[in-house]
PDB file of N, CA and C in Angstrom:
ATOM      1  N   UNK A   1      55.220  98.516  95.989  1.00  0.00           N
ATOM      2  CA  UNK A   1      54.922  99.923  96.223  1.00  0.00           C
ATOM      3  C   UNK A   1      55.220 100.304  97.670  1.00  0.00           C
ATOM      4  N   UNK A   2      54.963  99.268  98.410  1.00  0.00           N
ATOM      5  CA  UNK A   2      55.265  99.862  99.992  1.00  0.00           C
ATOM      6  C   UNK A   2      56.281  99.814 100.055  1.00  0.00           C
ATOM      7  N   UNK A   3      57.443  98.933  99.885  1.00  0.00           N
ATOM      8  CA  UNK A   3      58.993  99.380  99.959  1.00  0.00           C
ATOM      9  C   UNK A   3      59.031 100.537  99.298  1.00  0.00           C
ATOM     10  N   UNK A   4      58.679 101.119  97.892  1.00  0.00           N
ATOM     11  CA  UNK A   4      59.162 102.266  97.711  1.00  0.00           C
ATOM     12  C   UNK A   4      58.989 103.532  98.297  1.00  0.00           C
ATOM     13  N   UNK A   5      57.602 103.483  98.933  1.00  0.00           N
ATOM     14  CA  UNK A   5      57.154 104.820 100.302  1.00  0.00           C
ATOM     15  C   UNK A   5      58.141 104.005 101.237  1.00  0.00           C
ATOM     16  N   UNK A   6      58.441 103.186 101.728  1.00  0.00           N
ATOM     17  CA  UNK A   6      59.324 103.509 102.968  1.00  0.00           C
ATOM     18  C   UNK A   6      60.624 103.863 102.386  1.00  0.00           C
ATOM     19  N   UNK A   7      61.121 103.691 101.489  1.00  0.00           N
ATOM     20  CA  UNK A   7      62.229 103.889 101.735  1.00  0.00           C
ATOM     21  C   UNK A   7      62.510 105.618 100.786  1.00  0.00           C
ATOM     22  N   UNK A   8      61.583 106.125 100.174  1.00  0.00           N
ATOM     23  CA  UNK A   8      61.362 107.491  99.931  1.00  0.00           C
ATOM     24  C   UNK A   8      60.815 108.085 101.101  1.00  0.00           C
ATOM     25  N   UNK A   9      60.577 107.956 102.057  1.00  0.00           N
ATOM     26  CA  UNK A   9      60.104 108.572 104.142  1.00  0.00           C
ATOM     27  C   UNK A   9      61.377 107.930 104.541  1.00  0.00           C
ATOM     28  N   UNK A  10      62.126 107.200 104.757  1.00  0.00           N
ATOM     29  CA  UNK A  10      63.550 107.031 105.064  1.00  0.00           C
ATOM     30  C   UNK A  10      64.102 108.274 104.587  1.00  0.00           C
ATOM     31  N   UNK A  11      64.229 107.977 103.433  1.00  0.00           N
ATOM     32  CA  UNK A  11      65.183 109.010 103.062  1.00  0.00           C
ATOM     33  C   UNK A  11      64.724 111.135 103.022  1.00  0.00           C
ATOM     34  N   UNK A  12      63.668 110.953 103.337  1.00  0.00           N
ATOM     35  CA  UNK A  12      62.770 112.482 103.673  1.00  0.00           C
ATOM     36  C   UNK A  12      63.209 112.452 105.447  1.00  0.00           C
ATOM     37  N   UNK A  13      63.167 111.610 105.930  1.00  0.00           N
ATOM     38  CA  UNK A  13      63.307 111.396 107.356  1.00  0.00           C
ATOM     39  C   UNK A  13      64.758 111.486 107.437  1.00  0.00           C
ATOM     40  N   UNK A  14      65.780 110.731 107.089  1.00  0.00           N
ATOM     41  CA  UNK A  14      66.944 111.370 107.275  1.00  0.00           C
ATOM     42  C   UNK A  14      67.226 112.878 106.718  1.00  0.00           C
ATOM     43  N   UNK A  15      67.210 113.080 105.855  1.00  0.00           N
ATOM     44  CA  UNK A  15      67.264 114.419 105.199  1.00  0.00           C
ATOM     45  C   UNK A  15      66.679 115.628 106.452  1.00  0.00           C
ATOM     46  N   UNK A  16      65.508 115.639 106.901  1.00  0.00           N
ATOM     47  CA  UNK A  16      64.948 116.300 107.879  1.00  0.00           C
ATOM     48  C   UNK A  16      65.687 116.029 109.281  1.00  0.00           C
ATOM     49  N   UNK A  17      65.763 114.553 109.784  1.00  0.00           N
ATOM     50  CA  UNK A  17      66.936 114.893 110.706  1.00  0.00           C
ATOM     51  C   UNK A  17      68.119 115.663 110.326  1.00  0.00           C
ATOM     52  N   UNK A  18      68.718 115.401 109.187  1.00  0.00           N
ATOM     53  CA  UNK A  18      70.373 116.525 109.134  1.00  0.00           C
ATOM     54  C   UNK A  18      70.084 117.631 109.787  1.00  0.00           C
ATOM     55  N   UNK A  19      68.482 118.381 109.156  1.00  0.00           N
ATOM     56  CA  UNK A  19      68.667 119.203 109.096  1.00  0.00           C
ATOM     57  C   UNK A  19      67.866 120.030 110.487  1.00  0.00           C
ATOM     58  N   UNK A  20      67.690 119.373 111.148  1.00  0.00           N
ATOM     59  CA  UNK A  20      66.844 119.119 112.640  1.00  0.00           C
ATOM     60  C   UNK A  20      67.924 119.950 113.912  1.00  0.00           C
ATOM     61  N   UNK A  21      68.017 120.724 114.658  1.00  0.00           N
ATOM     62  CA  UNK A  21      68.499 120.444 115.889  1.00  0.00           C
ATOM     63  C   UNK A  21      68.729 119.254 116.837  1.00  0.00           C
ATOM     64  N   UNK A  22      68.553 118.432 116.512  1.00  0.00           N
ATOM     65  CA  UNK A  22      68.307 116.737 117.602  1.00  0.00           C
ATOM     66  C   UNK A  22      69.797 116.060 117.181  1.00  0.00           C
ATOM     67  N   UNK A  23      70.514 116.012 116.490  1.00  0.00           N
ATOM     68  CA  UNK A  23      71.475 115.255 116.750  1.00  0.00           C
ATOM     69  C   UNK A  23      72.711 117.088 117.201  1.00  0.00           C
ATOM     70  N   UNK A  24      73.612 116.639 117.810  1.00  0.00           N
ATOM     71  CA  UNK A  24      74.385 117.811 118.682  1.00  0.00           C
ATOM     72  C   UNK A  24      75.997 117.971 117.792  1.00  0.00           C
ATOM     73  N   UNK A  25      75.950 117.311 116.427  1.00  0.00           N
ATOM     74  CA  UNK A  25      77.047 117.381 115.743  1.00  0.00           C
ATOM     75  C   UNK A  25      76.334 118.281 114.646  1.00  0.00           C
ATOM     76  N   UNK A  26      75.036 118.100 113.686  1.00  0.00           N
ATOM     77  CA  UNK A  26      74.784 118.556 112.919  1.00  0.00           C
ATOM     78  C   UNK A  26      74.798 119.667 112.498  1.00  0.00           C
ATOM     79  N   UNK A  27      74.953 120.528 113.904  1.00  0.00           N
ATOM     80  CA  UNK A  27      74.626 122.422 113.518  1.00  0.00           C
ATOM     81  C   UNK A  27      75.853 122.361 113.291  1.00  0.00           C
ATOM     82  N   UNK A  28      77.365 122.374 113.623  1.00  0.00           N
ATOM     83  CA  UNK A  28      78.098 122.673 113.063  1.00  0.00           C
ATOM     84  C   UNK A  28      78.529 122.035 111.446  1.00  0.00           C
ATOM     85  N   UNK A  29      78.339 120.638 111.396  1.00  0.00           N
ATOM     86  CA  UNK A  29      78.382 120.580 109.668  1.00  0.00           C
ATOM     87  C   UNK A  29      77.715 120.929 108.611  1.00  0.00           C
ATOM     88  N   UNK A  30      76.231 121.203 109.140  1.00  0.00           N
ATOM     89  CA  UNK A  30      74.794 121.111 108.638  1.00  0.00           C
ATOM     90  C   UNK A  30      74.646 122.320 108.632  1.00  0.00           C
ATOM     91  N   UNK A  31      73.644 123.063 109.282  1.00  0.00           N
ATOM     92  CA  UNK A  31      72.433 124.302 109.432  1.00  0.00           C
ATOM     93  C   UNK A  31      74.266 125.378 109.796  1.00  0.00           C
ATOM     94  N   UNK A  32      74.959 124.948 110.467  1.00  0.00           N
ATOM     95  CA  UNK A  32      75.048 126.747 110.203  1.00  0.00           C
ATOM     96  C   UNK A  32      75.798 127.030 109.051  1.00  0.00           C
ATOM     97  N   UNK A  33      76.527 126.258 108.417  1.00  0.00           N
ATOM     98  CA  UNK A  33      77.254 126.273 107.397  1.00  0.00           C
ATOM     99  C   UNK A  33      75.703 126.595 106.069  1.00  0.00           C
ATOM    100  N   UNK A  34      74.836 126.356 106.020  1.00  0.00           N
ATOM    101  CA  UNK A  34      73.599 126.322 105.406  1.00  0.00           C
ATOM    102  C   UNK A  34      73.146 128.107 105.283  1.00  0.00           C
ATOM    103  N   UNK A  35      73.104 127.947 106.478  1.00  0.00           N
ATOM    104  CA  UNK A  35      72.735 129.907 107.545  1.00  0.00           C
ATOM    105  C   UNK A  35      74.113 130.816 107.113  1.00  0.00           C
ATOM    106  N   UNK A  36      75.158 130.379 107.690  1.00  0.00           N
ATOM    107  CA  UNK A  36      76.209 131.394 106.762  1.00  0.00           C
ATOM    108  C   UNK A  36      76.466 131.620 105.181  1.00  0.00           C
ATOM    109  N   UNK A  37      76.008 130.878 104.526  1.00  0.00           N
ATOM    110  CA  UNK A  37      76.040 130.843 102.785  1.00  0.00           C
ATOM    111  C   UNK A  37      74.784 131.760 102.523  1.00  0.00           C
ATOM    112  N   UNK A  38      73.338 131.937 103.500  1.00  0.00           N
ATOM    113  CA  UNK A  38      72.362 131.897 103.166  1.00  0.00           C
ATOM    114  C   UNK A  38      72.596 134.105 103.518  1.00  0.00           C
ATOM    115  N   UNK A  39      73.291 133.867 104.776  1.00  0.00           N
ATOM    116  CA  UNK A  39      73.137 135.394 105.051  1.00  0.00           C
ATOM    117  C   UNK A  39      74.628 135.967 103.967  1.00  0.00           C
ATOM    118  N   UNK A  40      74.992 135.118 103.468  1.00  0.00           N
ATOM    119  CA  UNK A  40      76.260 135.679 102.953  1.00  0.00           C
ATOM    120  C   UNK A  40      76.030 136.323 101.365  1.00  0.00           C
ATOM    121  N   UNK A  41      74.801 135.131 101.177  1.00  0.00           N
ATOM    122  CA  UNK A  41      74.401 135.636  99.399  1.00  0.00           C
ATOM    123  C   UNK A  41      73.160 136.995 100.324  1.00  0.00           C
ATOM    124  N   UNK A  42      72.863 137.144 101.194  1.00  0.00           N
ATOM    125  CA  UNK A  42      71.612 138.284 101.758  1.00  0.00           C
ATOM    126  C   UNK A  42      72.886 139.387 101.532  1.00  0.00           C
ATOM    127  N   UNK A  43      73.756 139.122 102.732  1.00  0.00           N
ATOM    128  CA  UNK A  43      74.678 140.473 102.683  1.00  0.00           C
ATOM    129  C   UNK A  43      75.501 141.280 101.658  1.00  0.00           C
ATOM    130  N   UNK A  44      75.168 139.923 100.631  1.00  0.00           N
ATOM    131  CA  UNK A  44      75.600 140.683  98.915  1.00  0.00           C
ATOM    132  C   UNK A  44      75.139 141.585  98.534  1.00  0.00           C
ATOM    133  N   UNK A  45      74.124 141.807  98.873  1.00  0.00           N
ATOM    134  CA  UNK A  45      72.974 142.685  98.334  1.00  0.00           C
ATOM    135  C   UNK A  45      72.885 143.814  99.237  1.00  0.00           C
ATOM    136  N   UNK A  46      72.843 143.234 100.663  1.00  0.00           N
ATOM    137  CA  UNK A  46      72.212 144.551 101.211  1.00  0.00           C
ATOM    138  C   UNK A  46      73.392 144.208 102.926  1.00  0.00           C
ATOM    139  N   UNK A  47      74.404 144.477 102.586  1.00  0.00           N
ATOM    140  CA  UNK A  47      75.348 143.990 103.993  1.00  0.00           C
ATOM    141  C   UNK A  47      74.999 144.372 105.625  1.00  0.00           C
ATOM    142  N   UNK A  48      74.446 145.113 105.619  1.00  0.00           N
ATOM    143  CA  UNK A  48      73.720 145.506 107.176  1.00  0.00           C
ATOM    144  C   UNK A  48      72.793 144.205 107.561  1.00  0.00           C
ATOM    145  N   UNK A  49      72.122 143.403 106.897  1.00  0.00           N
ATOM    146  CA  UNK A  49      71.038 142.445 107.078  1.00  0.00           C
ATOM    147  C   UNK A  49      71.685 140.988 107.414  1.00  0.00           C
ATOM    148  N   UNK A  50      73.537 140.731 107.173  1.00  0.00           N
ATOM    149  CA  UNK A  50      74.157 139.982 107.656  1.00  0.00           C
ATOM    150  C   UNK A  50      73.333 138.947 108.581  1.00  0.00           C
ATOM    151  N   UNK A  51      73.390 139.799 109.807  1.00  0.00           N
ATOM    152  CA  UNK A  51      72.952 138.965 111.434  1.00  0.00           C
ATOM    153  C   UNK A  51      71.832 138.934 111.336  1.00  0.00           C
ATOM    154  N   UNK A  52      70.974 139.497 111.133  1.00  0.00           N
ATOM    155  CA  UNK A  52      69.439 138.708 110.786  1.00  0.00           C
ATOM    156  C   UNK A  52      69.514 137.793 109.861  1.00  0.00           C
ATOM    157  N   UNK A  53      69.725 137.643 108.527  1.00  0.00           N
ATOM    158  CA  UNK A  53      69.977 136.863 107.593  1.00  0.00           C
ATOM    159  C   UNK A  53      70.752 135.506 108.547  1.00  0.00           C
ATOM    160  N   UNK A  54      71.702 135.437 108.921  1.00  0.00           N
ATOM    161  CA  UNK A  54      72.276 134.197 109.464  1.00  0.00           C
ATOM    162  C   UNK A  54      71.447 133.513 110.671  1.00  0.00           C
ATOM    163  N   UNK A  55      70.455 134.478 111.557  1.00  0.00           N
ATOM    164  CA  UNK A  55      69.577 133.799 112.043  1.00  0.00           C
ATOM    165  C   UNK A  55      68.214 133.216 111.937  1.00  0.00           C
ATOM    166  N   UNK A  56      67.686 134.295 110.868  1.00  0.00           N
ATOM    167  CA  UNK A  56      66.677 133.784 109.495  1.00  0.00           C
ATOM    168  C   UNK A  56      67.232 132.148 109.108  1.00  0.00           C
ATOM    169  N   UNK A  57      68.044 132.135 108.418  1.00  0.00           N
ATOM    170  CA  UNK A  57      68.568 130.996 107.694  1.00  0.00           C
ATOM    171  C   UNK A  57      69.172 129.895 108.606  1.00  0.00           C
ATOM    172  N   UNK A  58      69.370 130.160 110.159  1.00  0.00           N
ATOM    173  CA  UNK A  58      69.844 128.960 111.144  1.00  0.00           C
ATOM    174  C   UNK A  58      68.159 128.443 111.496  1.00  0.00           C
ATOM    175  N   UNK A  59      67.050 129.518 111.687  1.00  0.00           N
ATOM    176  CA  UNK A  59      65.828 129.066 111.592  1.00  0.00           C
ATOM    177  C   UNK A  59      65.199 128.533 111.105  1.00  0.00           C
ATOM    178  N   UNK A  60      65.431 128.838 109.699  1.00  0.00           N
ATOM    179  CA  UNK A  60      64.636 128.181 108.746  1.00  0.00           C
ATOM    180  C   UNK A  60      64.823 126.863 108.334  1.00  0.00           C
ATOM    181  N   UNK A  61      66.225 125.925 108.349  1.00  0.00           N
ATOM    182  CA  UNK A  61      66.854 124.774 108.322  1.00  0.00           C
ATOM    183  C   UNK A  61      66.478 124.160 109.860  1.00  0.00           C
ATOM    184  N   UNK A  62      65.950 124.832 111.244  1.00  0.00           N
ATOM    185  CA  UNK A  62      65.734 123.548 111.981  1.00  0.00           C
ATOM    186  C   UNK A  62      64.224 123.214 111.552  1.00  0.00           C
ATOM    187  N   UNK A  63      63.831 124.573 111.225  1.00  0.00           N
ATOM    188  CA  UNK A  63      61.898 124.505 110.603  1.00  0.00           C
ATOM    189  C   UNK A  63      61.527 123.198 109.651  1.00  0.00           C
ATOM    190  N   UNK A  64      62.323 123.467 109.038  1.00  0.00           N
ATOM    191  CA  UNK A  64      62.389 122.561 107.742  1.00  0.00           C
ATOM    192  C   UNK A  64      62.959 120.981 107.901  1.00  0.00           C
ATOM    193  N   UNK A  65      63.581 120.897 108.928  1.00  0.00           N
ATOM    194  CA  UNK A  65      63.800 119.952 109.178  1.00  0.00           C
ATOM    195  C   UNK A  65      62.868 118.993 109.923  1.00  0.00           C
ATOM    196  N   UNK A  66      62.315 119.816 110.919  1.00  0.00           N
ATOM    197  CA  UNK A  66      61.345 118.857 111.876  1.00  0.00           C
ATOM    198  C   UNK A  66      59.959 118.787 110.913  1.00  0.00           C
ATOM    199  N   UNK A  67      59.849 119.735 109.755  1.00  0.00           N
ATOM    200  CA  UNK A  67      58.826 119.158 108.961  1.00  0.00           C
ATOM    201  C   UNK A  67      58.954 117.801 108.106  1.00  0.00           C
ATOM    202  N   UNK A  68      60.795 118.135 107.559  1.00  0.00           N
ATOM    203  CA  UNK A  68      60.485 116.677 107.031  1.00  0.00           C
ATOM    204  C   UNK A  68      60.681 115.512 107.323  1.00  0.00           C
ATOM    205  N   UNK A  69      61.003 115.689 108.664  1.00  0.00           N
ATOM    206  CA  UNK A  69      61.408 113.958 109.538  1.00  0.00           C
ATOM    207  C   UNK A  69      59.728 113.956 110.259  1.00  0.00           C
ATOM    208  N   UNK A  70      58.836 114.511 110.020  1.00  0.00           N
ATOM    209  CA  UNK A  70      57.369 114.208 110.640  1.00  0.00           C
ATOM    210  C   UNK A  70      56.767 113.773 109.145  1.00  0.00           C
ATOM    211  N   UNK A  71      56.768 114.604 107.885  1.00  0.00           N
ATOM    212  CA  UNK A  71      56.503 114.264 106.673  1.00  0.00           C
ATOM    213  C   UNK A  71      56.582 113.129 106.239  1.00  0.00           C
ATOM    214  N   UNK A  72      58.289 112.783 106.637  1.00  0.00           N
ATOM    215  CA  UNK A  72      58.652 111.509 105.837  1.00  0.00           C
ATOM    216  C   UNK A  72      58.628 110.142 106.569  1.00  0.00           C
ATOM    217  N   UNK A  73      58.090 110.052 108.102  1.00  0.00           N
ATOM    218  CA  UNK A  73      57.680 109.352 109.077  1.00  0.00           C
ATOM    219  C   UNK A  73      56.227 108.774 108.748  1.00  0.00           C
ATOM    220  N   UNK A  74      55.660 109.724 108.244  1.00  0.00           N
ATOM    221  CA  UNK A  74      54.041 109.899 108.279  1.00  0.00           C
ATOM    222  C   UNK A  74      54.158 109.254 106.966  1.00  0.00           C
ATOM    223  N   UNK A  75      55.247 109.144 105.739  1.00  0.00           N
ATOM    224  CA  UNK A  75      55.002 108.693 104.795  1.00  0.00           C
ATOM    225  C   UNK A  75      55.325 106.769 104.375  1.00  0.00           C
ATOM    226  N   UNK A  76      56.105 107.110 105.549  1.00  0.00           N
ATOM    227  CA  UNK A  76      56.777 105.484 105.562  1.00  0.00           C
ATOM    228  C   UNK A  76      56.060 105.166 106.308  1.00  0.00           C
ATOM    229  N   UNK A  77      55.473 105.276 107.570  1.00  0.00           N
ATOM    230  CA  UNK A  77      54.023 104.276 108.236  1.00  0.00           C
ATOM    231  C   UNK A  77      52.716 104.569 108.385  1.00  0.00           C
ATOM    232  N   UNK A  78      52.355 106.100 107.827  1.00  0.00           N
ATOM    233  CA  UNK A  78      51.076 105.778 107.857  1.00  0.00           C
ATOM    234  C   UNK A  78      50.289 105.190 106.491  1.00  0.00           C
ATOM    235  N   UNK A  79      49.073 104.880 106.861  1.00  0.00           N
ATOM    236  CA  UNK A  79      48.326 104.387 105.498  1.00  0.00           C
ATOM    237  C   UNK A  79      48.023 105.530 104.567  1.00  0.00           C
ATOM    238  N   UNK A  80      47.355 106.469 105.081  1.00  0.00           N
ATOM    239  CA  UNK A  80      46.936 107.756 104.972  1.00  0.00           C
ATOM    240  C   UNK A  80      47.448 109.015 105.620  1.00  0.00           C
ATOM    241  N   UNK A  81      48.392 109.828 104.858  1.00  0.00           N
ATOM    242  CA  UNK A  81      49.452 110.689 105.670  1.00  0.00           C
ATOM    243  C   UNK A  81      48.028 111.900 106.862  1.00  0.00           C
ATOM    244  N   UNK A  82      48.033 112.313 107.201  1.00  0.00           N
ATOM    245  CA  UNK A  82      47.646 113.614 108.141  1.00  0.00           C
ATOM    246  C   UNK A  82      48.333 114.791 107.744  1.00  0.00           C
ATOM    247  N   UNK A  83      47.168 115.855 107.759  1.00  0.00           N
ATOM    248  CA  UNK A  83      48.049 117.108 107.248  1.00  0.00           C
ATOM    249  C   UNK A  83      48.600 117.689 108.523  1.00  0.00           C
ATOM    250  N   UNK A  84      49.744 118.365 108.273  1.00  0.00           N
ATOM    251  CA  UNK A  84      51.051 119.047 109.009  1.00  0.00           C
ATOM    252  C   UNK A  84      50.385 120.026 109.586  1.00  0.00           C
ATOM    253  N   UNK A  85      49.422 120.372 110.451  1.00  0.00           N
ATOM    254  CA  UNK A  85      48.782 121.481 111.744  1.00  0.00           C
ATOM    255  C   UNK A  85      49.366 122.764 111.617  1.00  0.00           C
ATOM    256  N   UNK A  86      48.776 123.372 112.095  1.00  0.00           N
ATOM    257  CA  UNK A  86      49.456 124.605 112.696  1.00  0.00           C
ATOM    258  C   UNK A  86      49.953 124.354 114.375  1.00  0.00           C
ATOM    259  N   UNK A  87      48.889 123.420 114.787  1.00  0.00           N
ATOM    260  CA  UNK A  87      50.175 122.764 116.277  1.00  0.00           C
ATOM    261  C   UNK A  87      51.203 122.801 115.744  1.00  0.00           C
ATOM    262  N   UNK A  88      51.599 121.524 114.781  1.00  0.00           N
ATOM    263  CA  UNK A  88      52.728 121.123 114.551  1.00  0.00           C
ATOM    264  C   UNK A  88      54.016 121.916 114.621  1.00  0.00           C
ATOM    265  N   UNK A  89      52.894 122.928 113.375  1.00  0.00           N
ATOM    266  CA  UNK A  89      54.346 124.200 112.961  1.00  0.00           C
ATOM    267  C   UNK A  89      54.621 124.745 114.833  1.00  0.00           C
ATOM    268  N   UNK A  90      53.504 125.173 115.007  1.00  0.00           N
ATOM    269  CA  UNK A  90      53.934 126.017 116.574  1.00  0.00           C
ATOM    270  C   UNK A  90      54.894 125.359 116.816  1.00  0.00           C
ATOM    271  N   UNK A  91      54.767 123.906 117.249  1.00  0.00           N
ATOM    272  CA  UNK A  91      55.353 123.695 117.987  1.00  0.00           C
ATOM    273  C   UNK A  91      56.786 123.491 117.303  1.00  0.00           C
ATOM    274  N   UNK A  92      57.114 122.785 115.959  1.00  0.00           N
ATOM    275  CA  UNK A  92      58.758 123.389 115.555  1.00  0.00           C
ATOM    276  C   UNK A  92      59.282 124.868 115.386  1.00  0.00           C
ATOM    277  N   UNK A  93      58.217 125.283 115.706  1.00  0.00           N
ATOM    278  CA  UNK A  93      59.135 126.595 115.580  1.00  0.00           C
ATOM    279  C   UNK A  93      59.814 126.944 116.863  1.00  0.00           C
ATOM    280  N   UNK A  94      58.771 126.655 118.159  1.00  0.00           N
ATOM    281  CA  UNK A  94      59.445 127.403 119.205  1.00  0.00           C
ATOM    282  C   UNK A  94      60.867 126.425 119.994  1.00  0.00           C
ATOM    283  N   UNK A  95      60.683 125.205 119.228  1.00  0.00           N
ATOM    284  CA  UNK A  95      61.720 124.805 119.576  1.00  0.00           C
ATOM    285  C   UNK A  95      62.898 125.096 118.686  1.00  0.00           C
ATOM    286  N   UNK A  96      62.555 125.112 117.752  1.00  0.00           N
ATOM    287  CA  UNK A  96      63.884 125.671 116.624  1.00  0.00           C
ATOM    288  C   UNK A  96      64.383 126.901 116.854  1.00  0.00           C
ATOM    289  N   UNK A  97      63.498 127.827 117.935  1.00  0.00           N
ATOM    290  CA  UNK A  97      63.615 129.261 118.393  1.00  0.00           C
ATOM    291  C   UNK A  97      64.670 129.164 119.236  1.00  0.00           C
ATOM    292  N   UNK A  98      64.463 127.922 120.024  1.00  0.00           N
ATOM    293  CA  UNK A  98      65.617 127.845 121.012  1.00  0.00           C
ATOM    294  C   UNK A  98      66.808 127.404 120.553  1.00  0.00           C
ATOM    295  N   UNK A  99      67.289 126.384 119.606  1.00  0.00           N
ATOM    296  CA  UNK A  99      68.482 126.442 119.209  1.00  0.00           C
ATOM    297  C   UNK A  99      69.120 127.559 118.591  1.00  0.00           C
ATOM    298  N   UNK A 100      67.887 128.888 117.854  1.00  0.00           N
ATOM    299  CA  UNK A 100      68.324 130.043 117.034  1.00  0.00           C
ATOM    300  C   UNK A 100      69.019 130.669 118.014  1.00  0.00           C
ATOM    301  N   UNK A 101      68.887 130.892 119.370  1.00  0.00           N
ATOM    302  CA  UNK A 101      69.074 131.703 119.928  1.00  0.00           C
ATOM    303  C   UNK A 101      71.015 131.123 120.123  1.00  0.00           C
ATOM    304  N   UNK A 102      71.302 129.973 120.258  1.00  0.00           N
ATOM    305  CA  UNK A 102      72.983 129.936 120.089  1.00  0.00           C
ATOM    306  C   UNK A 102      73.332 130.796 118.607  1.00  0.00           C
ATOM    307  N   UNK A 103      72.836 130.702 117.781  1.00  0.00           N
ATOM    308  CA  UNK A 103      73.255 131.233 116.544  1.00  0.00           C
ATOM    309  C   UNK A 103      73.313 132.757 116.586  1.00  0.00           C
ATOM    310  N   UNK A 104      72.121 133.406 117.720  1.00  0.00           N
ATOM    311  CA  UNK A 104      72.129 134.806 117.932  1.00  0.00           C
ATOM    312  C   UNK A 104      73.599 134.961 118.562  1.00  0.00           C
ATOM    313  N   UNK A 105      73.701 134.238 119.850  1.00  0.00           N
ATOM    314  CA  UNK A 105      75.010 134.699 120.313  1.00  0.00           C
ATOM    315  C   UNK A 105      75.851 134.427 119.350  1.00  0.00           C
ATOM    316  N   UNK A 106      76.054 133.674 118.495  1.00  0.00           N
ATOM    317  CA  UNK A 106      77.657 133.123 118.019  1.00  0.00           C
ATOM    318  C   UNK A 106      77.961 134.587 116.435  1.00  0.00           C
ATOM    319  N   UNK A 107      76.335 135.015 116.331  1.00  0.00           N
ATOM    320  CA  UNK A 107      76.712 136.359 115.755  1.00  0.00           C
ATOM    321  C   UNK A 107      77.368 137.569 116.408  1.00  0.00           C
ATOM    322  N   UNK A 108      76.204 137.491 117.524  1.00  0.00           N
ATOM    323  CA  UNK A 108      76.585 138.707 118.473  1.00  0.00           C
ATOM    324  C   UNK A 108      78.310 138.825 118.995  1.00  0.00           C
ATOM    325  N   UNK A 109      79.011 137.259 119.390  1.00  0.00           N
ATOM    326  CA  UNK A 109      80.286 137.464 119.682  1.00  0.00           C
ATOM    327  C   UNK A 109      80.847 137.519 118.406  1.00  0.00           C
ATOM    328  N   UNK A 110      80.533 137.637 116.942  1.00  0.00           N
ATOM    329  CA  UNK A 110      81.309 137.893 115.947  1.00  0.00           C
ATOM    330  C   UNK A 110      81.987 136.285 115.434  1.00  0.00           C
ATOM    331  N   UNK A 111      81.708 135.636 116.105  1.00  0.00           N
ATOM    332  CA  UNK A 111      82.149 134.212 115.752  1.00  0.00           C
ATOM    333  C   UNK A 111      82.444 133.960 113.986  1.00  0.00           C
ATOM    334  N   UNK A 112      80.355 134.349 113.669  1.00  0.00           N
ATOM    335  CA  UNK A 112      80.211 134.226 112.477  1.00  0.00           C
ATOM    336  C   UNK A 112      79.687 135.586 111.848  1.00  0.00           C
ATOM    337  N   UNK A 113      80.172 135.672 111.050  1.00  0.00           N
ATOM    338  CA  UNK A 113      80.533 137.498 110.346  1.00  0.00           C
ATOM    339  C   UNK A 113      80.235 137.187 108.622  1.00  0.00           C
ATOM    340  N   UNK A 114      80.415 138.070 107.761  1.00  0.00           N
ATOM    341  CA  UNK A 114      81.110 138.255 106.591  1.00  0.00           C
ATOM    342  C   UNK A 114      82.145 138.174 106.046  1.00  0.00           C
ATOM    343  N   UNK A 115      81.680 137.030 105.108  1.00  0.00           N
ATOM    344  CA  UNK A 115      83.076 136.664 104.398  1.00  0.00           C
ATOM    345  C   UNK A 115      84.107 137.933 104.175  1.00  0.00           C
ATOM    346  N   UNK A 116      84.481 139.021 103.834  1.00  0.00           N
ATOM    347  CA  UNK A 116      85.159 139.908 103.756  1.00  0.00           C
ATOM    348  C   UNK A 116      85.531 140.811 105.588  1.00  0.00           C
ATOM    349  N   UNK A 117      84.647 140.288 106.400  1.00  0.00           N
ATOM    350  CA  UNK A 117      85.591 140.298 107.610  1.00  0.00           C
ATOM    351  C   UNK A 117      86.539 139.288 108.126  1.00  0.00           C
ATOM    352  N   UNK A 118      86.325 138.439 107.619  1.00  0.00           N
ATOM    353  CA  UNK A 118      87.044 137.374 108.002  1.00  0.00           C
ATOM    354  C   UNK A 118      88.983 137.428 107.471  1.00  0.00           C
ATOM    355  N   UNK A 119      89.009 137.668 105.874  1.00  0.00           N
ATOM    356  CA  UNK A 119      90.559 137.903 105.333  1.00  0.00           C
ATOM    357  C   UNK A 119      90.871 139.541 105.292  1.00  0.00           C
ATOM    358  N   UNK A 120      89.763 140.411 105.737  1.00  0.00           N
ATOM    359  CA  UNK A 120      90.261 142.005 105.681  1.00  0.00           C
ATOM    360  C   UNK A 120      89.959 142.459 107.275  1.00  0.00           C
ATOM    361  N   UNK A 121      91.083 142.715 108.006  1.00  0.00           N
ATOM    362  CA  UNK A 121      90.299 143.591 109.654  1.00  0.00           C
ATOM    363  C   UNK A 121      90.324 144.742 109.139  1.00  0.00           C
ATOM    364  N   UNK A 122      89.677 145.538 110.074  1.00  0.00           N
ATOM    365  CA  UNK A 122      89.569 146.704 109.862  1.00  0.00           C
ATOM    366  C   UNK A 122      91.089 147.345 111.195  1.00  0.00           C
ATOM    367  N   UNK A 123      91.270 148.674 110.176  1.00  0.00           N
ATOM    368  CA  UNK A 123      92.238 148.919 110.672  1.00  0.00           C
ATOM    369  C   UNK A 123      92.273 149.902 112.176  1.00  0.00           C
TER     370      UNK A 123
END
């Protein structure tokens, strides 16, 4: 049974790193590709909400991430897991705040847009 919690918190723990800010390759394969699909099915619906939507969704993937590399840490060595705080959250959020904020600029310079700006300019 204990190999199978570690290696189900291994694998919650990698999964949460992908999806983490901490390694400096991941946002580009990982979270923003995650964040552009995420504001892209938003802007289907309602296209003005684009750039919030892509920074909503670059947020919510580092959130989610530092929950589950603490989750799945806590599951592979502790005896008895500890529940996830509201420290905790504070504190992934305001750091996940700070990687959001590259994702603000890389909207703001138009980097990352709508799929239909991308193969149609405007004339």
């Amino acid at each position: 049974m204990a190999l199978k919690k570690r290696i189900g918190g291994g694998f919650v723990v990698f999964v949460g790193f992908m999806l983490s800010p901490l390694s400096w390759w991941n946002d580009l394969f990982v979270n923003v590709p995650l964040a552009l699909v995420f504001a892209w099915a938003v802007s289907w619906f309602y296209r003005p909400a684009f750039e919030a939507a892509a920074v909503i969704g670059y947020l919510l993937t580092n959130i989610l991430g530092f929950v589950l590399m603490q989750k799945g840490g806590e599951g592979m060595l502790a005896k008895t897991p500890r529940p996830y705080t509201r420290r905790d959250f504070c504190r992934d959020t305001v750091i996940s705040l700070a990687y959001t904020l590259v994702i603000v600029l890389l909207v703001r310079w138009r980097v990352l847009r709508p799929p239909s700006e991308y193969f149609h300019q405007p004339a």
